[in-house]
N, C-alpha and C. Protein backbone atom coordinates (compact mmCIF):
# COMPACT_ATOMS: atom_id res chain seq x y z
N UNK A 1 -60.65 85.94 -20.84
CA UNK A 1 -59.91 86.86 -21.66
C UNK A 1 -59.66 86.19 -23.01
N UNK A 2 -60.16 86.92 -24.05
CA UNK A 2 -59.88 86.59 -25.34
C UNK A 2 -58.45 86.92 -26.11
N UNK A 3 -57.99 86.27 -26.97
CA UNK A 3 -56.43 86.86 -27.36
C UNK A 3 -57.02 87.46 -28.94
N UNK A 4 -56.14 88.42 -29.16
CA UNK A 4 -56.62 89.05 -30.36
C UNK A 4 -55.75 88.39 -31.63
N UNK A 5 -56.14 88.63 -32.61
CA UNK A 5 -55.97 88.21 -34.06
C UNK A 5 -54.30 88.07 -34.22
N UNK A 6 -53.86 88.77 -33.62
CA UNK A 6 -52.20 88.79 -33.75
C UNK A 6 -51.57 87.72 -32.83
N UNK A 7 -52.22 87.02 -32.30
CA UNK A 7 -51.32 86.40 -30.81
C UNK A 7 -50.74 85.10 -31.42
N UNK A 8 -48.80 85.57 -31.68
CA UNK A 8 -48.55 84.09 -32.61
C UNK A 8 -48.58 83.47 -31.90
N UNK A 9 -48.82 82.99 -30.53
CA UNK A 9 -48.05 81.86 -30.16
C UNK A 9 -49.19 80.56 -30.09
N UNK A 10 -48.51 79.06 -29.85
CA UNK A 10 -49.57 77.80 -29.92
C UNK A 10 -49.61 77.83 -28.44
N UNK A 11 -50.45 77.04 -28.25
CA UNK A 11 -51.00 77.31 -26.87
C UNK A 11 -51.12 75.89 -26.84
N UNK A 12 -51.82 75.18 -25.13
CA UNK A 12 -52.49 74.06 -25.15
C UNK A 12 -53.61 73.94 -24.08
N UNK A 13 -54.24 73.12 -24.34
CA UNK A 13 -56.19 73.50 -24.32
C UNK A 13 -56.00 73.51 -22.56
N UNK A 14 -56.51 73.86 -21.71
CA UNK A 14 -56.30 73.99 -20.37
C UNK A 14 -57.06 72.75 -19.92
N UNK A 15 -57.57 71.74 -20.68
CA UNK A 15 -57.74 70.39 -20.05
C UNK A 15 -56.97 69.47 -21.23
N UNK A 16 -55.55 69.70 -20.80
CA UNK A 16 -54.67 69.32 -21.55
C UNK A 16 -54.86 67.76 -21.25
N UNK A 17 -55.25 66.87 -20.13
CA UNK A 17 -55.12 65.34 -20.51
C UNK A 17 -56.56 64.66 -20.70
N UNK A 18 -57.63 65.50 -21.51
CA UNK A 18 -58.67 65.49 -21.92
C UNK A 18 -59.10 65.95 -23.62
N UNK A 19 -58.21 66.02 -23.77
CA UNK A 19 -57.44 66.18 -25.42
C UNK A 19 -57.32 64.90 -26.27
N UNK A 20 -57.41 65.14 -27.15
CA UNK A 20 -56.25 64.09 -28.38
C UNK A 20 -57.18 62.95 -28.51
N UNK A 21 -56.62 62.20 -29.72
CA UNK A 21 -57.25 60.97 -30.23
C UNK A 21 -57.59 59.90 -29.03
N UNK A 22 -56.55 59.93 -27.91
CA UNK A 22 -57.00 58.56 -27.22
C UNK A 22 -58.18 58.91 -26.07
N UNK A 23 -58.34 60.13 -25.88
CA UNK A 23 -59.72 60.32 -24.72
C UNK A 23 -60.56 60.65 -25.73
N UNK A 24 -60.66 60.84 -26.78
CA UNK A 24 -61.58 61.15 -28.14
C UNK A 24 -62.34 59.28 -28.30
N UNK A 25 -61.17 58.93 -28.48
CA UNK A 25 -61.66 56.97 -28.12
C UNK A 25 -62.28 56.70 -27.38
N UNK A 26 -61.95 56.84 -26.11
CA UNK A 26 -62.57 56.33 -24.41
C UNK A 26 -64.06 57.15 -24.72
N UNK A 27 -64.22 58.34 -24.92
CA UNK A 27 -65.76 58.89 -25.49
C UNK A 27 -66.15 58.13 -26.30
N UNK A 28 -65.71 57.96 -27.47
CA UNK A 28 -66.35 56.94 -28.50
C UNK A 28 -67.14 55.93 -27.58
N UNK A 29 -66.42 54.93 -27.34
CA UNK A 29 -66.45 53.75 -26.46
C UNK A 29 -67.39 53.71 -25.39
N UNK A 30 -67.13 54.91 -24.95
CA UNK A 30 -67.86 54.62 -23.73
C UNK A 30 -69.34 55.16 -23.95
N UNK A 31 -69.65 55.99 -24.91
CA UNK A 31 -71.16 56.86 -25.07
C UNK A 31 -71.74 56.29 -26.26
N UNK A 32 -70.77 55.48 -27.18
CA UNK A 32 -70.99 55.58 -28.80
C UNK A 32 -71.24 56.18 -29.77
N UNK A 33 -70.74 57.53 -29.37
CA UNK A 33 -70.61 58.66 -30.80
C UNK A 33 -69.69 60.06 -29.96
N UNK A 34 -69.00 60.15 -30.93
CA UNK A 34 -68.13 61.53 -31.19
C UNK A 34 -68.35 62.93 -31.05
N UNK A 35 -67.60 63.53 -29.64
CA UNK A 35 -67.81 64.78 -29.13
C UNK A 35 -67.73 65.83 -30.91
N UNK A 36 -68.08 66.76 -31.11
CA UNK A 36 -67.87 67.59 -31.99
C UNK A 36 -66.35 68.16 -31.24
N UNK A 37 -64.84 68.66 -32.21
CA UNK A 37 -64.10 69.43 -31.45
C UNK A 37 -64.80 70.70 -31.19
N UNK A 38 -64.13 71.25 -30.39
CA UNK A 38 -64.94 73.12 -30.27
C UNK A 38 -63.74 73.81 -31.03
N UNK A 39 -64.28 74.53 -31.38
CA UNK A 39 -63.79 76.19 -32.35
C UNK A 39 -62.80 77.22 -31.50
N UNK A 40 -62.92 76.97 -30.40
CA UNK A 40 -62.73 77.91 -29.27
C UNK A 40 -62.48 77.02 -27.98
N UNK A 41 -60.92 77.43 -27.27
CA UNK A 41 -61.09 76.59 -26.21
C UNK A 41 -60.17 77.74 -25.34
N UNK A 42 -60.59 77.08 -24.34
CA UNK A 42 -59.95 77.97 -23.05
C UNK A 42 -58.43 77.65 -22.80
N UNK A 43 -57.36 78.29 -22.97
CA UNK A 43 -55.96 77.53 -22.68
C UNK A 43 -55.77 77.15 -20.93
N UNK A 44 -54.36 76.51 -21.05
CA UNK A 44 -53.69 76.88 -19.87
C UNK A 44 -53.41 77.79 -19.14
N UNK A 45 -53.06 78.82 -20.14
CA UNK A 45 -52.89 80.41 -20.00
C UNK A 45 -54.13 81.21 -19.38
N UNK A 46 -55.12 80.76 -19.73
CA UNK A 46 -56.08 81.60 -19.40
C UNK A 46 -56.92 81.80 -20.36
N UNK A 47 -56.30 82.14 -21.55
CA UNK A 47 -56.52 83.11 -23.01
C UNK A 47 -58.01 81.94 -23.56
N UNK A 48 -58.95 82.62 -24.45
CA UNK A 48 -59.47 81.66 -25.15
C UNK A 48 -59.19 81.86 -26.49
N UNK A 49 -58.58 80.67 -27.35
CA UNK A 49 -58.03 80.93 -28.52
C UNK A 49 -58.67 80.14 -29.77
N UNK A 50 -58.36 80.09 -30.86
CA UNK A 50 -59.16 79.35 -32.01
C UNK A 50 -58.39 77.46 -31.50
N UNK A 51 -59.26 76.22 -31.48
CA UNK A 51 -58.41 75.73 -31.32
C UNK A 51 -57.87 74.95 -32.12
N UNK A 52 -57.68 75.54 -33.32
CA UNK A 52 -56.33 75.62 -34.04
C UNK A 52 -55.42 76.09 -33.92
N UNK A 53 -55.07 77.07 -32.52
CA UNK A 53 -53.77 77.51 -31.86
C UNK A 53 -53.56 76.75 -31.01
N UNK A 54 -53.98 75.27 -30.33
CA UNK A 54 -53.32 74.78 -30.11
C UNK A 54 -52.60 73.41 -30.12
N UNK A 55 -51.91 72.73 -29.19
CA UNK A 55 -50.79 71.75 -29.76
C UNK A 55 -50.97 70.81 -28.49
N UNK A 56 -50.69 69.36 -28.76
CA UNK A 56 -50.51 68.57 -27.70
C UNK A 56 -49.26 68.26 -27.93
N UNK A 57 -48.32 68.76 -28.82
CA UNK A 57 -47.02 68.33 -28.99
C UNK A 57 -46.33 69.14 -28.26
N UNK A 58 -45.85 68.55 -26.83
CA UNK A 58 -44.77 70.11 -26.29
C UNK A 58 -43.72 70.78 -27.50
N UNK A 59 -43.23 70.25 -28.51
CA UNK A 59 -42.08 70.80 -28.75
C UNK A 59 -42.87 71.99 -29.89
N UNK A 60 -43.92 72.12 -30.32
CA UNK A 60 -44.56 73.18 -31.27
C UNK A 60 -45.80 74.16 -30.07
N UNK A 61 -45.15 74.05 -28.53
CA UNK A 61 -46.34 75.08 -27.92
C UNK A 61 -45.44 75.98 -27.08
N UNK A 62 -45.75 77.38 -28.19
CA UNK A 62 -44.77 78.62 -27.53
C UNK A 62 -44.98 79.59 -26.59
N UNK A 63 -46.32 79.69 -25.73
CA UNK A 63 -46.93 80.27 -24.64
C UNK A 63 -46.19 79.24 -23.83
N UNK A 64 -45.44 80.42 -23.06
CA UNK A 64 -44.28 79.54 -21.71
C UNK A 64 -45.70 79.71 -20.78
N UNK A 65 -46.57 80.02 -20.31
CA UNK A 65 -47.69 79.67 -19.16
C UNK A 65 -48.03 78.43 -19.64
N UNK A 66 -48.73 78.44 -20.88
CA UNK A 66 -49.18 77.21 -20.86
C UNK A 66 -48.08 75.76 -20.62
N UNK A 67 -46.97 75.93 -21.46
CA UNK A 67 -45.84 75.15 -21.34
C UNK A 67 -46.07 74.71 -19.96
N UNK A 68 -45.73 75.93 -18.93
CA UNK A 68 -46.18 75.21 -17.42
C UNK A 68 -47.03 74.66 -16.78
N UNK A 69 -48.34 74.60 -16.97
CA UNK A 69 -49.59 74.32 -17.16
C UNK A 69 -49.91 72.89 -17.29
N UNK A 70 -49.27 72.45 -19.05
CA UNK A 70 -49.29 70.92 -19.33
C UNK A 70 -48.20 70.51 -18.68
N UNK A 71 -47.05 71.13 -18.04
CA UNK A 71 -46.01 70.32 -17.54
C UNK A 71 -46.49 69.83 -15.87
N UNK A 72 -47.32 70.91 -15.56
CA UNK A 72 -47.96 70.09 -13.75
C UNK A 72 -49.07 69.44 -14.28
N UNK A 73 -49.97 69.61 -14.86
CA UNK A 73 -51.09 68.73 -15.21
C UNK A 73 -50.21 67.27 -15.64
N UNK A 74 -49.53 67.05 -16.15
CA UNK A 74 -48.93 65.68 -16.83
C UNK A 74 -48.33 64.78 -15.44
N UNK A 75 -47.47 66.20 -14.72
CA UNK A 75 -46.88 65.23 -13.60
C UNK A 75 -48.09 64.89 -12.35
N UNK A 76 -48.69 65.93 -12.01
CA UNK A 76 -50.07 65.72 -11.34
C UNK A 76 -51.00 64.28 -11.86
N UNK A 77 -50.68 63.69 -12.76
CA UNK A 77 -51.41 62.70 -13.11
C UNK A 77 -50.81 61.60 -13.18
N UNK A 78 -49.41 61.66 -13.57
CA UNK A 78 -48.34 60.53 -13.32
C UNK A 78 -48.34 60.35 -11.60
N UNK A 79 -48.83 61.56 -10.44
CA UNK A 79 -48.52 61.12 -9.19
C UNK A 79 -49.93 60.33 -8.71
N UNK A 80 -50.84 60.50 -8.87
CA UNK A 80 -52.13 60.21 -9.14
C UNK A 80 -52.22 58.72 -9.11
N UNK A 81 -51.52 58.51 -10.20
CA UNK A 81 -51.44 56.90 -11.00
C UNK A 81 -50.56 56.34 -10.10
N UNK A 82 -49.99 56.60 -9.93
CA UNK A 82 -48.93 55.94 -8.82
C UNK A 82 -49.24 55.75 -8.01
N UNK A 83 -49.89 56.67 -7.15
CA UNK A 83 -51.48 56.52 -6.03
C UNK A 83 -52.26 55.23 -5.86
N UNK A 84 -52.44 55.34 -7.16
CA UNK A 84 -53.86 54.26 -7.37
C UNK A 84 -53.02 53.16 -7.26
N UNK A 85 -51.64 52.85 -8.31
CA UNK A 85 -51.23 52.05 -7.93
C UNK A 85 -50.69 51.28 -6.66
N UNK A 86 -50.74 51.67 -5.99
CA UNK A 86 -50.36 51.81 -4.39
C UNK A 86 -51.16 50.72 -4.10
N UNK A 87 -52.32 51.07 -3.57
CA UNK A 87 -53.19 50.88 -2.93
C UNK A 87 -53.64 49.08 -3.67
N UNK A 88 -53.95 48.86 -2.14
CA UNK A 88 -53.81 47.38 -2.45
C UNK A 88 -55.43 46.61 -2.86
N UNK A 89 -55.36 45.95 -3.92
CA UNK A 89 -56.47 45.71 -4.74
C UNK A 89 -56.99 46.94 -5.83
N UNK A 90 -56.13 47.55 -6.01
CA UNK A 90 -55.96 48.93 -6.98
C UNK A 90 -57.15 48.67 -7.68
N UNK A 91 -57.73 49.46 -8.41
CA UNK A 91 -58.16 49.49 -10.02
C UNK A 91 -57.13 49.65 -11.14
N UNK A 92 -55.63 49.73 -10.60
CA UNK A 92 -54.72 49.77 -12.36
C UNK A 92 -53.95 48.31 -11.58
N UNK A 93 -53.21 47.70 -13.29
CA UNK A 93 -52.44 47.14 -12.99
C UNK A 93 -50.97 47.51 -12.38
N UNK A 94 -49.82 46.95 -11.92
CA UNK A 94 -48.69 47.07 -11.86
C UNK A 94 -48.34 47.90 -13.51
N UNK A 95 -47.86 47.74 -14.35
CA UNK A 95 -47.69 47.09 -15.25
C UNK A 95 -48.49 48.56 -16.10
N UNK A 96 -49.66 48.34 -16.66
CA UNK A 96 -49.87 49.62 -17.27
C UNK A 96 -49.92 50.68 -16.51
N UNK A 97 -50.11 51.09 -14.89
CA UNK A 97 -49.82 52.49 -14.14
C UNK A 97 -48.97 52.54 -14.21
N UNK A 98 -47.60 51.95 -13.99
CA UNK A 98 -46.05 51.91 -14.54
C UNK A 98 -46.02 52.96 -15.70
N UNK A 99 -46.47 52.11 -16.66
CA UNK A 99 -46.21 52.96 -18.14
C UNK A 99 -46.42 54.00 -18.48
N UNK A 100 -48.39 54.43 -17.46
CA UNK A 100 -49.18 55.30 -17.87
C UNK A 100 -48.26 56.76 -16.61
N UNK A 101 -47.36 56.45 -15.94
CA UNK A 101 -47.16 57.52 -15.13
C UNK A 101 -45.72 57.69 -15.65
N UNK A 102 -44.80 56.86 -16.49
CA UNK A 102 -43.99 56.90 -17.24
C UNK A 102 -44.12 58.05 -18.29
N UNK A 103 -45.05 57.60 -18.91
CA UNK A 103 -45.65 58.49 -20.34
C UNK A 103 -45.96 59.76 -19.82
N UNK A 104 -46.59 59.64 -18.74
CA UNK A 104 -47.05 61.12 -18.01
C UNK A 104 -45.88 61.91 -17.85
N UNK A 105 -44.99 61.61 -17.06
CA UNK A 105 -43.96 62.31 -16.26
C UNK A 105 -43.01 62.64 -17.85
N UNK A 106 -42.11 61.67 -18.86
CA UNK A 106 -42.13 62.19 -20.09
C UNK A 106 -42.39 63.03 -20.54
N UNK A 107 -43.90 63.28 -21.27
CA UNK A 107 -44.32 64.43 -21.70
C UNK A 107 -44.02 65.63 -20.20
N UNK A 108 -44.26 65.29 -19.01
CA UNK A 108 -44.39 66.97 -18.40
C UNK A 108 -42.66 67.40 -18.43
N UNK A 109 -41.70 66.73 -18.58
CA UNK A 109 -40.39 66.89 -19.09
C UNK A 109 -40.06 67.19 -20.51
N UNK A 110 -40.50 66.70 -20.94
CA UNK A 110 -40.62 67.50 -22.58
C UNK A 110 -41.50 69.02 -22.44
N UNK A 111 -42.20 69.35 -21.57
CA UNK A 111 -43.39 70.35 -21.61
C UNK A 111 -42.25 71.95 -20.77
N UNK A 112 -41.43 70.94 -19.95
CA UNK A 112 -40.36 71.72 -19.08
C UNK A 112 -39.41 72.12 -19.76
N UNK A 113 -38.73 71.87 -21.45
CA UNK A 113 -37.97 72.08 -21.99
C UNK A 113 -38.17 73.37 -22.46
N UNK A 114 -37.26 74.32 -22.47
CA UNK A 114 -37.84 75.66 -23.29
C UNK A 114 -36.77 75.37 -24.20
């Protein structure tokens, strides 16, 4: 479903922890050259919007679906990490899964704020 020309609200991309400068890096890094952004992305919501409607900043994204959306995706990944951390001979450290499920759970609390 497409949203039409009028739809004010910001949205956020429905692979909200596949976004932003630092998985834009890990691509760099890991392939050695730079995804093009797309023009058009599929939200949380459903909607496909320009994606210049949307935001990785919870406090500027006004579609309450999506709001909910990045708020389980964020904590879904903070539980994840914690997971991994578990498990004995992990692949994360103590120490950055700490932080990285810290940062996670954060943002999906900022994402929970209306």
């Amino acid at each position: 479903m497409s949203t039409g020309p009028g739809d004010p609200h910001i949205h956020v991309d429905e692979r909200v922890l596949q976004t932003g400068a630092a998985y834009r890096n890990l691509v760099v890094a890991t392939v050695g050259s730079a995804p093009d952004a797309p023009t058009v992305v599929t939200t949380g919501c459903g909607l496909r919007v320009p994606y210049a409607m949307t935001s990785r900043r919870p406090e500027t994204v006004t579609c309450l679906p999506c709001r909910e959306h990045a708020e389980r995706e964020h904590r879904t990944f903070a539980e994840h990490v914690e997971r991994l951390d578990r498990l004995s001979g992990g692949p994360l450290a103590a120490g950055p899964a700490t932080s990285a499920a810290r940062w996670a759970r954060d943002l999906a609390t900022r994402f929970a704020r209306r």
